[in-house]
Protein backbone atom coordinates (compact mmCIF):
# COMPACT_ATOMS: atom_id res chain seq x y z
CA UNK A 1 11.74 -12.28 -20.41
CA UNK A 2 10.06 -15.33 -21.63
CA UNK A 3 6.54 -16.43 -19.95
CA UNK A 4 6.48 -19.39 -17.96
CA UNK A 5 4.05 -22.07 -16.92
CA UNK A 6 3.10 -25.21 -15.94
CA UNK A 7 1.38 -27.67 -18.66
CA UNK A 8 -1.58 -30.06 -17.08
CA UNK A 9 1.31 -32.27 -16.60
CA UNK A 10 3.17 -30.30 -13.96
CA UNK A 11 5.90 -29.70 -16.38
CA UNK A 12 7.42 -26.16 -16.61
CA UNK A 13 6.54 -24.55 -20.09
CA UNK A 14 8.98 -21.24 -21.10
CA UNK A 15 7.11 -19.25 -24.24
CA UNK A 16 9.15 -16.67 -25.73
CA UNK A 17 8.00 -14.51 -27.81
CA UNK A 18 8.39 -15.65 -31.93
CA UNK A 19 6.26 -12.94 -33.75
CA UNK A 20 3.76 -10.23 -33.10
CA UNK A 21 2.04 -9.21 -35.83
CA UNK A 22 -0.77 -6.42 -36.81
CA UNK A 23 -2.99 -6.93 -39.72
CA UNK A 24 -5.81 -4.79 -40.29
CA UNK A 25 -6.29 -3.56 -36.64
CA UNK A 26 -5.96 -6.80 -35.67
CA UNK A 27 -2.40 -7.94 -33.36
CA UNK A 28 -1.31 -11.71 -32.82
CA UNK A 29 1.30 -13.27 -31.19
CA UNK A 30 3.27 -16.63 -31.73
CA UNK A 31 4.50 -17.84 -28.42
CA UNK A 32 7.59 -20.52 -29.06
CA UNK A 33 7.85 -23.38 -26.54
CA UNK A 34 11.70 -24.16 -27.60
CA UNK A 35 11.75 -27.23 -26.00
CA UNK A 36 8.75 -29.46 -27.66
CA UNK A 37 9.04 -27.15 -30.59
CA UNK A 38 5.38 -25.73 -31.02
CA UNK A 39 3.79 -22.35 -31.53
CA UNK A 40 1.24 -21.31 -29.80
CA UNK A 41 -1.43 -18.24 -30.76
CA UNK A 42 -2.61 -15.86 -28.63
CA UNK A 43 -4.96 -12.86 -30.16
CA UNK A 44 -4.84 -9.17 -28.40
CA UNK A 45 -8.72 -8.65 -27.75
CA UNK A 46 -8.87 -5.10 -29.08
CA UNK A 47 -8.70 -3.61 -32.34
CA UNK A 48 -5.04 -1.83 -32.47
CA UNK A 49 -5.77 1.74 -33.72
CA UNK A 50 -2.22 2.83 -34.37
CA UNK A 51 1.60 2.11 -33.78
CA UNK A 52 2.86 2.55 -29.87
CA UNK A 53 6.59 2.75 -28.47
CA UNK A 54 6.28 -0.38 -26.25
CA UNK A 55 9.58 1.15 -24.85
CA UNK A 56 8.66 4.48 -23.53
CA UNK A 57 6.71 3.12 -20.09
CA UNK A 58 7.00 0.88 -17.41
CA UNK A 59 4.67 -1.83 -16.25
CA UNK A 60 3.90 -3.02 -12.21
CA UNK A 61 2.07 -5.40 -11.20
CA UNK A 62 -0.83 -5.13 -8.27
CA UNK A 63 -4.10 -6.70 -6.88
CA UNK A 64 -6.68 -5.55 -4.97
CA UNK A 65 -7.20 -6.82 -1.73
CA UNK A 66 -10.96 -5.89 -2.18
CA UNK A 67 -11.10 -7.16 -5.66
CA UNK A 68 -11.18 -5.57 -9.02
CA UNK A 69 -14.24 -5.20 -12.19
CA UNK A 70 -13.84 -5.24 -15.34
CA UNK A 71 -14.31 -1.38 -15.48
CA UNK A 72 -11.70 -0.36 -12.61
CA UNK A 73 -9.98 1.34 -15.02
CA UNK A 74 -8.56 4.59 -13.76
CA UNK A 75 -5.90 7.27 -14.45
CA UNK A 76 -3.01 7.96 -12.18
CA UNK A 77 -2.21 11.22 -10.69
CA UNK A 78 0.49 12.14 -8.77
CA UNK A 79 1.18 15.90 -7.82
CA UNK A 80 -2.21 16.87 -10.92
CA UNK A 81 -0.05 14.90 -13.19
CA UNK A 82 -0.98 12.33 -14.99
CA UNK A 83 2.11 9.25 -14.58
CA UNK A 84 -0.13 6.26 -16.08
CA UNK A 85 -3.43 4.04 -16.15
CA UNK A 86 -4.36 1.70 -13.67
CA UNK A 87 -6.72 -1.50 -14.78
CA UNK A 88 -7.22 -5.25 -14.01
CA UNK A 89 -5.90 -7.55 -16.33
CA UNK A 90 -9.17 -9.29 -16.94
CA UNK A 91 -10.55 -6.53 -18.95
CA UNK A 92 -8.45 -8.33 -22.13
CA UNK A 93 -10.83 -11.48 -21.42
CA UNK A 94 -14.33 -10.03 -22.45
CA UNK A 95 -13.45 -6.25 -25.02
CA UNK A 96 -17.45 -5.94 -24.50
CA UNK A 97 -16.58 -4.39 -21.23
CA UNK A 98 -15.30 -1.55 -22.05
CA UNK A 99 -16.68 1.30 -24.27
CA UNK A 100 -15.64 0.97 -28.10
CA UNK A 101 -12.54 3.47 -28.64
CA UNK A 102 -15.24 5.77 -31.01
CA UNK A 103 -16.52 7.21 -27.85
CA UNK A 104 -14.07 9.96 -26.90
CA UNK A 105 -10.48 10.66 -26.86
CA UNK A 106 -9.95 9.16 -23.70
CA UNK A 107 -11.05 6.01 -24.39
CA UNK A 108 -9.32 5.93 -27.22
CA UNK A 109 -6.04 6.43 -25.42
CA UNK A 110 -7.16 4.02 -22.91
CA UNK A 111 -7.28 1.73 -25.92
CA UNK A 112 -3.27 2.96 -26.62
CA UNK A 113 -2.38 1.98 -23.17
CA UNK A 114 -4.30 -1.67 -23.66
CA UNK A 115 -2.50 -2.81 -26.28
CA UNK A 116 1.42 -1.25 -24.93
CA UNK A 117 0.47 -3.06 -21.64
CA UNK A 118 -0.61 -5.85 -23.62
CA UNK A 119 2.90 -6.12 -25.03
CA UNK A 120 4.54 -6.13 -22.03
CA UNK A 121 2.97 -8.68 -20.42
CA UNK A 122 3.50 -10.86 -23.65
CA UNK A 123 7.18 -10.45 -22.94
CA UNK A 124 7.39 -10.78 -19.84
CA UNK A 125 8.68 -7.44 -19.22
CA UNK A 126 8.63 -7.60 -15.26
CA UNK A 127 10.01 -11.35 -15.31
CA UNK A 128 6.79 -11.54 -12.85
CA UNK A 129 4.24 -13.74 -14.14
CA UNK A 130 2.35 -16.39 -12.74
CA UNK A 131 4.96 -19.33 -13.49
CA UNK A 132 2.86 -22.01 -10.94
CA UNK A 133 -0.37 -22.07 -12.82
CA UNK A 134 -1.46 -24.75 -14.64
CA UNK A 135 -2.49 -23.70 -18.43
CA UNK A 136 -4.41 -25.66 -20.51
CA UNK A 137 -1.59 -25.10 -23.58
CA UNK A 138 -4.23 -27.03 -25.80
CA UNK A 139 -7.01 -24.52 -25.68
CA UNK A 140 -7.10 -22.80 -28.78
CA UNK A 141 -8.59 -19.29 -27.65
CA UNK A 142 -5.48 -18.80 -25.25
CA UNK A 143 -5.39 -15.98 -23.11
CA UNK A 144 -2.81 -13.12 -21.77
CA UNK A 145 -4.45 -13.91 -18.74
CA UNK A 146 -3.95 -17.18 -18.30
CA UNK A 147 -0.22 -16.39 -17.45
CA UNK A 148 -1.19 -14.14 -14.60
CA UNK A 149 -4.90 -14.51 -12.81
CA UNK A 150 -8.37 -12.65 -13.11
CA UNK A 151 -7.44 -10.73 -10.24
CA UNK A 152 -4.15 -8.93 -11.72
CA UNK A 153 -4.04 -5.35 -11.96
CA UNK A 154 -1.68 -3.93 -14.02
CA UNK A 155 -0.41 0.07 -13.62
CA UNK A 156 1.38 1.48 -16.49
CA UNK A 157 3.24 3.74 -16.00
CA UNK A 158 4.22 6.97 -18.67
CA UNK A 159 7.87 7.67 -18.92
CA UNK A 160 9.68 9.87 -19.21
CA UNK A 161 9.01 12.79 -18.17
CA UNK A 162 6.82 11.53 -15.28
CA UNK A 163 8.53 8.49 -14.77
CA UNK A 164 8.51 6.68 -11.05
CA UNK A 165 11.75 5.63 -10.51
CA UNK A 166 10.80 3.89 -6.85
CA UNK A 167 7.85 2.67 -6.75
CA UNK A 168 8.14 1.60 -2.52
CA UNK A 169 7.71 5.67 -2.11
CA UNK A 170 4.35 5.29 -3.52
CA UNK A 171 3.14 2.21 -1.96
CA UNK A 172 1.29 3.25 0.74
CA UNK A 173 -0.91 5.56 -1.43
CA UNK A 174 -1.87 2.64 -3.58
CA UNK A 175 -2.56 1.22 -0.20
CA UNK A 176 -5.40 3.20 0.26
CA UNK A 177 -7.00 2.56 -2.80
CA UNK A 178 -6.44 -0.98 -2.27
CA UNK A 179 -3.79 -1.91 -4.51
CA UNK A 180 -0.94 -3.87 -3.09
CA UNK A 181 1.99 -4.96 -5.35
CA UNK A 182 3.07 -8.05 -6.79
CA UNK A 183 6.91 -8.79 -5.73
CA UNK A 184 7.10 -12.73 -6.57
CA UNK A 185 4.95 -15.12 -8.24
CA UNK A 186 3.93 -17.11 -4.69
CA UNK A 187 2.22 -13.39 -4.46
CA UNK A 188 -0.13 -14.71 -6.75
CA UNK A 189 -1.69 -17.38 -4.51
CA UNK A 190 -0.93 -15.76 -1.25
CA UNK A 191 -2.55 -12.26 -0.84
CA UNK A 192 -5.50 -12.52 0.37
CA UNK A 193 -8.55 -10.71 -0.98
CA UNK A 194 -11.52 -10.22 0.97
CA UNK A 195 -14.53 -12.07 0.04
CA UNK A 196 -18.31 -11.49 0.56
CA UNK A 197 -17.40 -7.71 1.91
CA UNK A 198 -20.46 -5.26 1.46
CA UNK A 199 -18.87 -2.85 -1.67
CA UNK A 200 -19.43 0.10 0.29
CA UNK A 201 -16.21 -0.92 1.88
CA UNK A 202 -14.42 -0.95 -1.73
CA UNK A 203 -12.43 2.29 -1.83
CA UNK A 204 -13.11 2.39 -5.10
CA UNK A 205 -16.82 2.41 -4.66
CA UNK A 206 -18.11 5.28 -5.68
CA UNK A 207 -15.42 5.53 -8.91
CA UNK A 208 -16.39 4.94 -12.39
CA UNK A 209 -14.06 4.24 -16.04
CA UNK A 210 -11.37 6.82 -16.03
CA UNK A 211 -11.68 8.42 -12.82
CA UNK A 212 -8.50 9.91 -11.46
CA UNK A 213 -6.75 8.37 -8.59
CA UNK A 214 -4.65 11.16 -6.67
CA UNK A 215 -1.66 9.09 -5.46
CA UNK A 216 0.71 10.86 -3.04
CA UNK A 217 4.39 10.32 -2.87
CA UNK A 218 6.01 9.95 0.91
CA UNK A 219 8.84 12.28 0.76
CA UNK A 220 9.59 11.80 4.28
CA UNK A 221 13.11 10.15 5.24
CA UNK A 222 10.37 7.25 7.20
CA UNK A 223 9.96 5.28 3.83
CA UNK A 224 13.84 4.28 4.37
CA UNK A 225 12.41 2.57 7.27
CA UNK A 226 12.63 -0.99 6.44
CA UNK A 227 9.58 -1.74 8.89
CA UNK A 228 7.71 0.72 6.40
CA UNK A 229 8.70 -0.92 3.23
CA UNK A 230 8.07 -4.18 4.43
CA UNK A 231 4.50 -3.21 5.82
CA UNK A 232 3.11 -2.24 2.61
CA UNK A 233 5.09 -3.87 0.35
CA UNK A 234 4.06 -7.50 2.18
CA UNK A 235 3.06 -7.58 5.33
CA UNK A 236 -0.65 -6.32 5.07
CA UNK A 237 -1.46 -7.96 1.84
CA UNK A 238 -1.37 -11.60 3.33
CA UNK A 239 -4.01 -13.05 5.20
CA UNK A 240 -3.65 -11.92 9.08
CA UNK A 241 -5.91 -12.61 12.48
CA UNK A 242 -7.91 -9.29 13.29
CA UNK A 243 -5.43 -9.00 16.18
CA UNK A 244 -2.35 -9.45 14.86
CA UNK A 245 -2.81 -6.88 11.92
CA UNK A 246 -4.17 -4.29 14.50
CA UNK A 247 -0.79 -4.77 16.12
CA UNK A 248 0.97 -4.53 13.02
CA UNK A 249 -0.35 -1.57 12.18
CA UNK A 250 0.04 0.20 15.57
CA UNK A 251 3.91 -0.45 14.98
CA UNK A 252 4.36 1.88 12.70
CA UNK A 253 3.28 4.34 15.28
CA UNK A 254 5.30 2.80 17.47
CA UNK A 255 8.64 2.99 15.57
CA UNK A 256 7.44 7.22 14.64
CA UNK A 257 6.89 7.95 18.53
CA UNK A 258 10.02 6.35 19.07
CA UNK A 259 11.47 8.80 16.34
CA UNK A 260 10.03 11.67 17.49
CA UNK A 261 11.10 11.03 21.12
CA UNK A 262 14.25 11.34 20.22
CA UNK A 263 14.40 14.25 17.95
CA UNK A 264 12.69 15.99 20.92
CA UNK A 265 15.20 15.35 22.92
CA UNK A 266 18.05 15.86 20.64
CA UNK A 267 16.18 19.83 20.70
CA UNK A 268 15.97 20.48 24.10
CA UNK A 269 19.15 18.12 25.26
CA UNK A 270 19.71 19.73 28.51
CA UNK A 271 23.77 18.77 28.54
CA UNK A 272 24.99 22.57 28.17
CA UNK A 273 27.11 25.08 29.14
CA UNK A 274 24.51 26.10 31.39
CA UNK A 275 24.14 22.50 32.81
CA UNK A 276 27.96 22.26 33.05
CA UNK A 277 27.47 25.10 35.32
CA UNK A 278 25.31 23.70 37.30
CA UNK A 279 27.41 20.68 37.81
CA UNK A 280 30.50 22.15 38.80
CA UNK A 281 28.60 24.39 41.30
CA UNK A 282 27.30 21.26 42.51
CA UNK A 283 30.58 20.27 42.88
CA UNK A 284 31.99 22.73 44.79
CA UNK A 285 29.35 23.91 46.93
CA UNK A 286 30.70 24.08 50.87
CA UNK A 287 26.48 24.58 51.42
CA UNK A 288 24.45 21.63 51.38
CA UNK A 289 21.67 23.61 51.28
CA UNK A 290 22.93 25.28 48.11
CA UNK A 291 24.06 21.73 46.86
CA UNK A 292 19.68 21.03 46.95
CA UNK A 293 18.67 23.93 45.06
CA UNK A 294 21.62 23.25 42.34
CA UNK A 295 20.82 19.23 41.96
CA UNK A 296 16.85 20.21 42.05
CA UNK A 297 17.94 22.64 39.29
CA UNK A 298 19.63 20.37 37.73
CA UNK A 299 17.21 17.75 38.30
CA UNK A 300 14.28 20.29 36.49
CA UNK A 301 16.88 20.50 33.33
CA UNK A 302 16.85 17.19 32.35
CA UNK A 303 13.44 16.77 33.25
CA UNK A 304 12.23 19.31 30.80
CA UNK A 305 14.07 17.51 28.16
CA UNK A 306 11.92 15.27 27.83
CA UNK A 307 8.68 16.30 30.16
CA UNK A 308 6.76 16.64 26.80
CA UNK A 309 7.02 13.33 25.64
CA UNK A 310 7.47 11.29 28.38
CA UNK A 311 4.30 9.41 28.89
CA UNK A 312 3.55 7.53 25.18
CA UNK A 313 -0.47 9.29 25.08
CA UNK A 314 2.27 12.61 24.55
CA UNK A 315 3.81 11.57 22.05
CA UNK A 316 0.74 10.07 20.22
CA UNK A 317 -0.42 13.37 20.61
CA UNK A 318 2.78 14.99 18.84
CA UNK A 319 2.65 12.54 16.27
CA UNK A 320 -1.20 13.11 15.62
CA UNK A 321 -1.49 16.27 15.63
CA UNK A 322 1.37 18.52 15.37
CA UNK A 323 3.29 16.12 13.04
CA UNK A 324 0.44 14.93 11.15
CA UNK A 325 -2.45 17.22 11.44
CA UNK A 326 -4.73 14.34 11.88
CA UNK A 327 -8.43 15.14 13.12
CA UNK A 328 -11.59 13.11 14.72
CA UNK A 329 -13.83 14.04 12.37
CA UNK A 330 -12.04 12.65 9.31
CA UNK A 331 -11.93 9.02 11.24
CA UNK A 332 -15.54 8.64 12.51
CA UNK A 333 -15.63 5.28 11.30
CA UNK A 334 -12.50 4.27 13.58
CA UNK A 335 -14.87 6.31 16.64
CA UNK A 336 -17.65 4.21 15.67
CA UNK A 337 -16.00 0.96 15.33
CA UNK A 338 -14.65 1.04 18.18
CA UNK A 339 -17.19 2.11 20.51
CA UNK A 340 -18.01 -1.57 21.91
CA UNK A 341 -14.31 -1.99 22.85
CA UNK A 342 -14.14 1.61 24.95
CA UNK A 343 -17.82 1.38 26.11
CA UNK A 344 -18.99 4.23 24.53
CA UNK A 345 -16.33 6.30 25.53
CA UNK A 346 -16.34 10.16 24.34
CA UNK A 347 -12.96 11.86 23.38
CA UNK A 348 -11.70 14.44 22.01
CA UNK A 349 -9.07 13.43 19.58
CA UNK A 350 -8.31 10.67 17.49
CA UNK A 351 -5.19 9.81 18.90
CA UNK A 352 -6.87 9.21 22.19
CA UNK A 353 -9.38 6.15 20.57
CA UNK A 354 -6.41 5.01 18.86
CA UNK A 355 -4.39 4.93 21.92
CA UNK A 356 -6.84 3.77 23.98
CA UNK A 357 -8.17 1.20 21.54
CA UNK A 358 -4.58 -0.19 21.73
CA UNK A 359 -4.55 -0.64 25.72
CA UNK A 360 -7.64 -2.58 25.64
CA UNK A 361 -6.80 -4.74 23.05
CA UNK A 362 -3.37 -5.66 24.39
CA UNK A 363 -3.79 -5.27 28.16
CA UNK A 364 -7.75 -6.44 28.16
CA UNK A 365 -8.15 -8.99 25.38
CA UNK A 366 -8.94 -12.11 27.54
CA UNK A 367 -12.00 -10.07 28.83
CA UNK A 368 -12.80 -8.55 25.51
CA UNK A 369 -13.46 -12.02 24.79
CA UNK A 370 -15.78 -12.61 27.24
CA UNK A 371 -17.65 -9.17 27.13
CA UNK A 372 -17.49 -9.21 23.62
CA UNK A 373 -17.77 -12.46 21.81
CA UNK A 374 -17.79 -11.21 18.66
CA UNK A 375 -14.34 -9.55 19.24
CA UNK A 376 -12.74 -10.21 16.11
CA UNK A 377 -15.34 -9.00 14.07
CA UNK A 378 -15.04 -5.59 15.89
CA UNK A 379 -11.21 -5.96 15.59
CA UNK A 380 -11.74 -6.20 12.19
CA UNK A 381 -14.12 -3.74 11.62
CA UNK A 382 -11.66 -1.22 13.18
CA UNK A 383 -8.88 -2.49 10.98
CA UNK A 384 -10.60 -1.40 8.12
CA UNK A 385 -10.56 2.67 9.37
CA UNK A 386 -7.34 1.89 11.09
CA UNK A 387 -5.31 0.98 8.36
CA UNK A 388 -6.63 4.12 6.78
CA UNK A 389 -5.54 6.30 10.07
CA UNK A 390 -1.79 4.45 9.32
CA UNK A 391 -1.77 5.06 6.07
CA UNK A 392 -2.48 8.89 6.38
CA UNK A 393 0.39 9.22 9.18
CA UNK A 394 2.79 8.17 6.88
CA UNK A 395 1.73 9.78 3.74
CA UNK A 396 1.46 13.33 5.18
CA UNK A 397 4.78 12.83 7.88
CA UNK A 398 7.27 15.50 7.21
């Protein structure tokens, strides 16, 4: 697909691809605006140390909501495997940021993956770039970037053999490091990317050039939820209140309780022979006496079918634990964020601050308010470990 933008005129430019050429290590392309009949130049920023089948991988398009440097480079994992590279597309606007290929093998592969990546977001390949930004078309040190934005990250992906064939199964892995995908170009200028946030918050903090990212794919049937999908694949990456995203997020435990409810139920659904039994000795008792003791016997059937998940702190509890194996310990930061909202409250499990976090929130705001008047901030904080608890219940759901 041909790349598109807008000239500093407001008129829509289409560039298609005319040549790409590599002489002497060096690659350059000649991008044809059909219309006005000019050729533009754009130079690939890195020396090209040998031939690559632009063919054999497929690229996606990301940011980071807590922004991306020039050496958040990484390699993709999935299952010990590696499926592909992971950088930000703003690397190809300064080649003194990243090690000369000399240095080791890796690098030097990294260096492969630059320049098929490179390619494909010459052509267009996702039909994805940024078509609304204004380039300066005159400039005569033109850049792949300028079709996209500093804050594009691009994840190549190998293929075949370890090909992704849907990439919404992996989304909310890549969620946890950050990364959320781009689906249109208003994506561009619409997710929202946390500014002035202390970089111990960055997920990526503590990784350096070529660390592995282990991304996990949900195999559970949830991902065919469409509230799923649309969660990661939109709904979190665009600018939300503090209270609105925490109730965002505590859908998706809403719509697995809800599950879960029901597949108790469908377990220990009471209507049996033994019920039937029941019933028509109901209906024929001459006793009324008898008649009690079969409807409190009845009565103690259909109870039990759903005694266990009645009351929705139950069935937090299934989901957090026997579902999802989910522990305090690994969520202090959701126990300590929340401590001004429960008053210091001590519990054991970490469905219980979840669950309780929840009730004051939506039950208790209006005093929250009052008692707390930095409320959003501590909403906010929360989200931060929250999204993290979410994010963890649906990777790790059977």
């Amino acid at each position: 697909m041909p790349l598109k933008c807008l000239d500093k005129r407001g008129n829509t430019i289409t560039l298609t691809l005319k040549d790409w050429s590599i002489d002497n290590a060096l690659a350059t392309a000649l991008l044809y605006d059909e219309i006005n009949d000019i050729d533009y130049t754009l130079n690939y920023p890195f020396p090209v140390l040998e031939s690559e089948d632009y063919n054999n991988s497929k690229l996606f398009l990301f940011k980071n909501r807590f922004g991306s440097k020039e050496d958040h480079c990484f390699e993709i994992n999935v299952n010990k495997k590696r499926h592909g590279i992971i950088f930000p597309v703003k690397v190809f606007l300064d080649p003194t940021t990243t090690p000369p290929p000399t240095t080791s093998a890796s690098i030097k592969a990294l260096y492969g993956y630059f320049h098929v990546a490179f390619y494909q977001l010459l052509t267009g390949a996702n039909d994805l770039n940024n078509t609304t930004k204004v380039v300066d078309l005159d400039n005569n040190a033109l850049s792949i970037v300028d079709f996209y934005d500093e804050e594009t990250v691009v994840f190549l992906n190998y293929s075949p053999p370890n090909n992704i064939n849907n990439i919404e199964n992996y989304l909310p892995s890549f969620f946890s490091f950050g990364y959320v995908p781009i689906n249109k170009t208003t994506d561009y200028n619409e997710i929202h990317i946390y500014q002035h946030l202390s970089s111990d918050k960055h997920p990526l903090y503590e990784k350096n050039l070529l660390d592995k990212l282990s991304i996990k794919e949900v195999t559970s049937l949830i991902i065919q939820e469409k509230y799923i999908i649309q969660i990661f694949s939109s709904t979190l990456k665009f600018t939300l209140t503090p209270y609105s995203r925490f109730l965002l997020l505590y859908q998706v435990i809403e719509l697995l309780i809800n599950k879960l409810a029901l597949e108790y139920y469908s377990i220990n659904n009471p209507f049996n022979p033994d019920l039937n039994l029941l019933i028509d000795a109901s209906n024929t008792s001459n006793s009324f006496f008898d008649l009690k003791n079969f409807l409190t016997d009845i009565k103690k059937k259909i109870d039990h079918s759903t005694e266990n998940v009645s009351a929705e702190i139950k069935r937090i509890n299934k989901l957090f634990i026997d579902k999802c194996s989910l522990q305090k310990i690994d969520y202090l930061d959701f126990v300590n964020s929340t401590n001004l909202i429960l008053e210091n409250k001590d519990y054991e499990f970490i469905h219980e601050y979840v669950y309780y976090t929840r009730n004051k929130i939506v039950h208790d705001y209006h005093t929250l308010s009052i008692t707390i008047p930095e409320i959003d901030n501590v909403i906010a904080e929360a989200n931060f470990s929250f999204e993290k608890i979410i994010t963890d219940i649906v990777i790790s759901h059977p």
